[in-house]
C-alpha atoms as a PDB file:
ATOM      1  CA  UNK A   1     133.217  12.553 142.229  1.00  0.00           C
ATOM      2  CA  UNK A   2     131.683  15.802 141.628  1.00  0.00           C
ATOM      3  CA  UNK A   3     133.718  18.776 141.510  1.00  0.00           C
ATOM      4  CA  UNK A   4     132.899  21.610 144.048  1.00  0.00           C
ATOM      5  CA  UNK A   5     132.383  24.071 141.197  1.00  0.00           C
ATOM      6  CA  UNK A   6     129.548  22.156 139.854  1.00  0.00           C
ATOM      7  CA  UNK A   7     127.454  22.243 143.166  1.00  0.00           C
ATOM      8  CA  UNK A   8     128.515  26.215 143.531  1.00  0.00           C
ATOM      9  CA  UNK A   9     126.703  26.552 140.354  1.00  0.00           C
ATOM     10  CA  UNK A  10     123.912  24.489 141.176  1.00  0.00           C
ATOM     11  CA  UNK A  11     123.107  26.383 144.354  1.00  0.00           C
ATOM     12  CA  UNK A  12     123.345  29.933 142.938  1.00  0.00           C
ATOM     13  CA  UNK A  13     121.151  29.371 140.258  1.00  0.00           C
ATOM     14  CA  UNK A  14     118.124  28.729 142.471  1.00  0.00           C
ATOM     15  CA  UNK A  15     118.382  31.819 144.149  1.00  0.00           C
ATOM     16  CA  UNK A  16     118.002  31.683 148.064  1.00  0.00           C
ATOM     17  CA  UNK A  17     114.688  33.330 148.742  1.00  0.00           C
ATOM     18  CA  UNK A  18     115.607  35.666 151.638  1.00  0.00           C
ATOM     19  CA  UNK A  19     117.265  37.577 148.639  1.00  0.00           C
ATOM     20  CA  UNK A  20     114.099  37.650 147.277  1.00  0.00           C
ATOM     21  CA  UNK A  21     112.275  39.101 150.278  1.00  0.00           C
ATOM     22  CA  UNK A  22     114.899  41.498 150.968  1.00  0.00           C
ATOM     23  CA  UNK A  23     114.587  43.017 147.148  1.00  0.00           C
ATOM     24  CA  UNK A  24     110.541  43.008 147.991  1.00  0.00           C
ATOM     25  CA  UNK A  25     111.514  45.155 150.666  1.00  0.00           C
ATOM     26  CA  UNK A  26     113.861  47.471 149.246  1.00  0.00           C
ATOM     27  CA  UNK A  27     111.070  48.002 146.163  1.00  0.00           C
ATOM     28  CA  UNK A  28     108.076  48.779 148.765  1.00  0.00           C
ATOM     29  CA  UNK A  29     110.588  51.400 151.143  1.00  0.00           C
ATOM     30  CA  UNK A  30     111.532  53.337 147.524  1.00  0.00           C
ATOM     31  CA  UNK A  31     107.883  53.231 146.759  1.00  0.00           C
ATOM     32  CA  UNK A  32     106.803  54.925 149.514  1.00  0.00           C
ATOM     33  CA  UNK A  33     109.959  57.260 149.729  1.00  0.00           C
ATOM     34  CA  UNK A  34     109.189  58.354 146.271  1.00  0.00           C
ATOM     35  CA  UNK A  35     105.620  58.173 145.972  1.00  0.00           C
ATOM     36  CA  UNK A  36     103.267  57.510 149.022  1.00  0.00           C
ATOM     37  CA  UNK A  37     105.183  59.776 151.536  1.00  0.00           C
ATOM     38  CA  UNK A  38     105.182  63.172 149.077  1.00  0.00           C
ATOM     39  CA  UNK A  39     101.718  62.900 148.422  1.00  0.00           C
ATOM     40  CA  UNK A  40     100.785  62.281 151.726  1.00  0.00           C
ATOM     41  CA  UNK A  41     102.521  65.626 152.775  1.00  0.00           C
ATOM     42  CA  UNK A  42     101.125  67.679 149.500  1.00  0.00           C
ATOM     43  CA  UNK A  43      97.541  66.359 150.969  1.00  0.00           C
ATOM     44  CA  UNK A  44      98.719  67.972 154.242  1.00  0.00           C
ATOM     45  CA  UNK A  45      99.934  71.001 152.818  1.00  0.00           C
ATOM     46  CA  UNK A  46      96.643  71.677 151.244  1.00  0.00           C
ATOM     47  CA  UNK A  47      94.617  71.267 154.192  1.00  0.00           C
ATOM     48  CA  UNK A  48      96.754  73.415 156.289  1.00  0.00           C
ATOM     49  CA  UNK A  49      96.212  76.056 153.282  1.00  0.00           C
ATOM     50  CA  UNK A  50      92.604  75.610 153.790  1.00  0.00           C
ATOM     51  CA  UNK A  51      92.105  76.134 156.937  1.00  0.00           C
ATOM     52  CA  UNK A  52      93.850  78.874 156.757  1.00  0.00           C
ATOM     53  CA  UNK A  53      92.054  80.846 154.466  1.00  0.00           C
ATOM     54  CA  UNK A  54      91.121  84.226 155.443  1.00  0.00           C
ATOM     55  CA  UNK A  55      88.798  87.410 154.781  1.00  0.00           C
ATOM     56  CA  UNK A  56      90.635  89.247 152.224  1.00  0.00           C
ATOM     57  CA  UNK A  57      93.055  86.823 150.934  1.00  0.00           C
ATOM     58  CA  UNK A  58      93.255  86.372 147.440  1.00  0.00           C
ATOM     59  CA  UNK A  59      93.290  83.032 145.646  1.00  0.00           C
ATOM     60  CA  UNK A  60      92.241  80.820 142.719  1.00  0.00           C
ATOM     61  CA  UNK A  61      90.224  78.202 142.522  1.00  0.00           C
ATOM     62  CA  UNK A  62      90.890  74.727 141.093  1.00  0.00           C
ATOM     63  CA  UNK A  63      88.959  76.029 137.831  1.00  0.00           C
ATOM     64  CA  UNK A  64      91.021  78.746 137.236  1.00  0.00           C
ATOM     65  CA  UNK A  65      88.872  81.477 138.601  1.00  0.00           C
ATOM     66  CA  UNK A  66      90.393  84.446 140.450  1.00  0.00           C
ATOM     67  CA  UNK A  67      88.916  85.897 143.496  1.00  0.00           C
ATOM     68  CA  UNK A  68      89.188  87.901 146.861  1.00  0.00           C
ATOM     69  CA  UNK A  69      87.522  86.227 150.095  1.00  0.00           C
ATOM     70  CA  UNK A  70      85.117  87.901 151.599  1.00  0.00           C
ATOM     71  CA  UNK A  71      83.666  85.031 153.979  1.00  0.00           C
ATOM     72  CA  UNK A  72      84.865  81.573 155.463  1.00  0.00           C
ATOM     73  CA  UNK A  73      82.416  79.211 157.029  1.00  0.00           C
ATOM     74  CA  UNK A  74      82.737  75.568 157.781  1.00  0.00           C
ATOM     75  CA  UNK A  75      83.228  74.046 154.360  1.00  0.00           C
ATOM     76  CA  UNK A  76      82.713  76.961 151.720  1.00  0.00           C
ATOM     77  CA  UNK A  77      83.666  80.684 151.396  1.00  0.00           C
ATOM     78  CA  UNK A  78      82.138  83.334 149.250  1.00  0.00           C
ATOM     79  CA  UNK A  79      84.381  84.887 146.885  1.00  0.00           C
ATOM     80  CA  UNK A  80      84.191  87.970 144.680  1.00  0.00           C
ATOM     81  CA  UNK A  81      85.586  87.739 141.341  1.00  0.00           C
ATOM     82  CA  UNK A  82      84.483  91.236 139.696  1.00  0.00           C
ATOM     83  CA  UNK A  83      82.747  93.999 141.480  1.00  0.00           C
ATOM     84  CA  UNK A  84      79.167  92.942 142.914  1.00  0.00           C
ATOM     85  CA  UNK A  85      79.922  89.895 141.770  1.00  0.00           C
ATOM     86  CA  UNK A  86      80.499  86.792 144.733  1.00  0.00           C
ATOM     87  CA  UNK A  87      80.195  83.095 144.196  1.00  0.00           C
ATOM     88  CA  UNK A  88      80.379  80.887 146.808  1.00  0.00           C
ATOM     89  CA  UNK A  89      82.786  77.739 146.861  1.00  0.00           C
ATOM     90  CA  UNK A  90      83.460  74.785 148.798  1.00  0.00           C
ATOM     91  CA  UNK A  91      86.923  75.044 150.518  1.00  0.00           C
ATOM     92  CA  UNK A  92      88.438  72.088 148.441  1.00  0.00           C
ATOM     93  CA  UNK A  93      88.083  74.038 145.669  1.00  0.00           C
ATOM     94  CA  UNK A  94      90.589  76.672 146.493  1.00  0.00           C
ATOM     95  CA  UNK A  95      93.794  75.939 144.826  1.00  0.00           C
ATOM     96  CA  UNK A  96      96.546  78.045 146.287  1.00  0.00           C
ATOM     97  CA  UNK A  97      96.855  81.579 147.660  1.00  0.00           C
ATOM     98  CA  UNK A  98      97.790  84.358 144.729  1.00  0.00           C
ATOM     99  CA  UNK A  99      98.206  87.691 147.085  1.00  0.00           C
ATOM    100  CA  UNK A 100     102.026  86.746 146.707  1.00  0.00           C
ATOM    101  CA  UNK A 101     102.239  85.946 143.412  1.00  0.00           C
ATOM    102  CA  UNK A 102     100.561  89.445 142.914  1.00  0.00           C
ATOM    103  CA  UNK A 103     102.738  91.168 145.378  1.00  0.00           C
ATOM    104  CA  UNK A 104     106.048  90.183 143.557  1.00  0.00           C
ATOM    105  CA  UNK A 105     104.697  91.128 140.283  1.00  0.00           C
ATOM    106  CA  UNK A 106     103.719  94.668 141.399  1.00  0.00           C
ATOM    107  CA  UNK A 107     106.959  95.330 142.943  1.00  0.00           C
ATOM    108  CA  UNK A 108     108.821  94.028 139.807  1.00  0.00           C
ATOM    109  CA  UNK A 109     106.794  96.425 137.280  1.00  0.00           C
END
């Protein structure tokens, strides 16, 4: 006879495979907790900031480049970056809004 131990061991080491599906399923939930979901809600955020954009509003541009807006169409705007100076940009290239940023640093100096 074979002691009960020996089939215990037997079984375990095969592994039952809805273990296996439920760690597959654990692994895709954290990956889109920690990576699909947050990007999909930056990509959002960025939109919303675009479409938002307004005459006057300061920002800077994916390149660096610091301007005021002067005029929003469709899909570009038309900064000015220096006096009599205006380029005109496609809305994705505006990368955030800087008339805060340059609020708070006035009122700090």
């Amino acid at each position: 006879m074979i002691p009960a131990t020996i089939l215990l061991q037997a079984g375990g080491a095969e592994g039952s495979p809805m273990s296996f599906y439920i760690m597959m399923g654990l692994m895709i939930v954290v990956f889109y907790f920690f990576m699909i979901r947050p990007q999909q809600k930056k990509a959002k955020d960025a939109k919303k900031f675009r479409e938002s954009l307004q005459k006057g509003s300061k920002v800077v541009t994916i390149g660096g480049l610091h301007g005021k807006v002067l005029e929003v169409n469709d899909t570009t705007i038309l900064l000015e970056v220096d006096s009599n100076v205006k380029l005109r940009f496609e809305k994705s290239a505006v990368a955030m809004d800087n008339s805060q940023q340059l609020n708070e640093a006035t009122a700090k100096a």
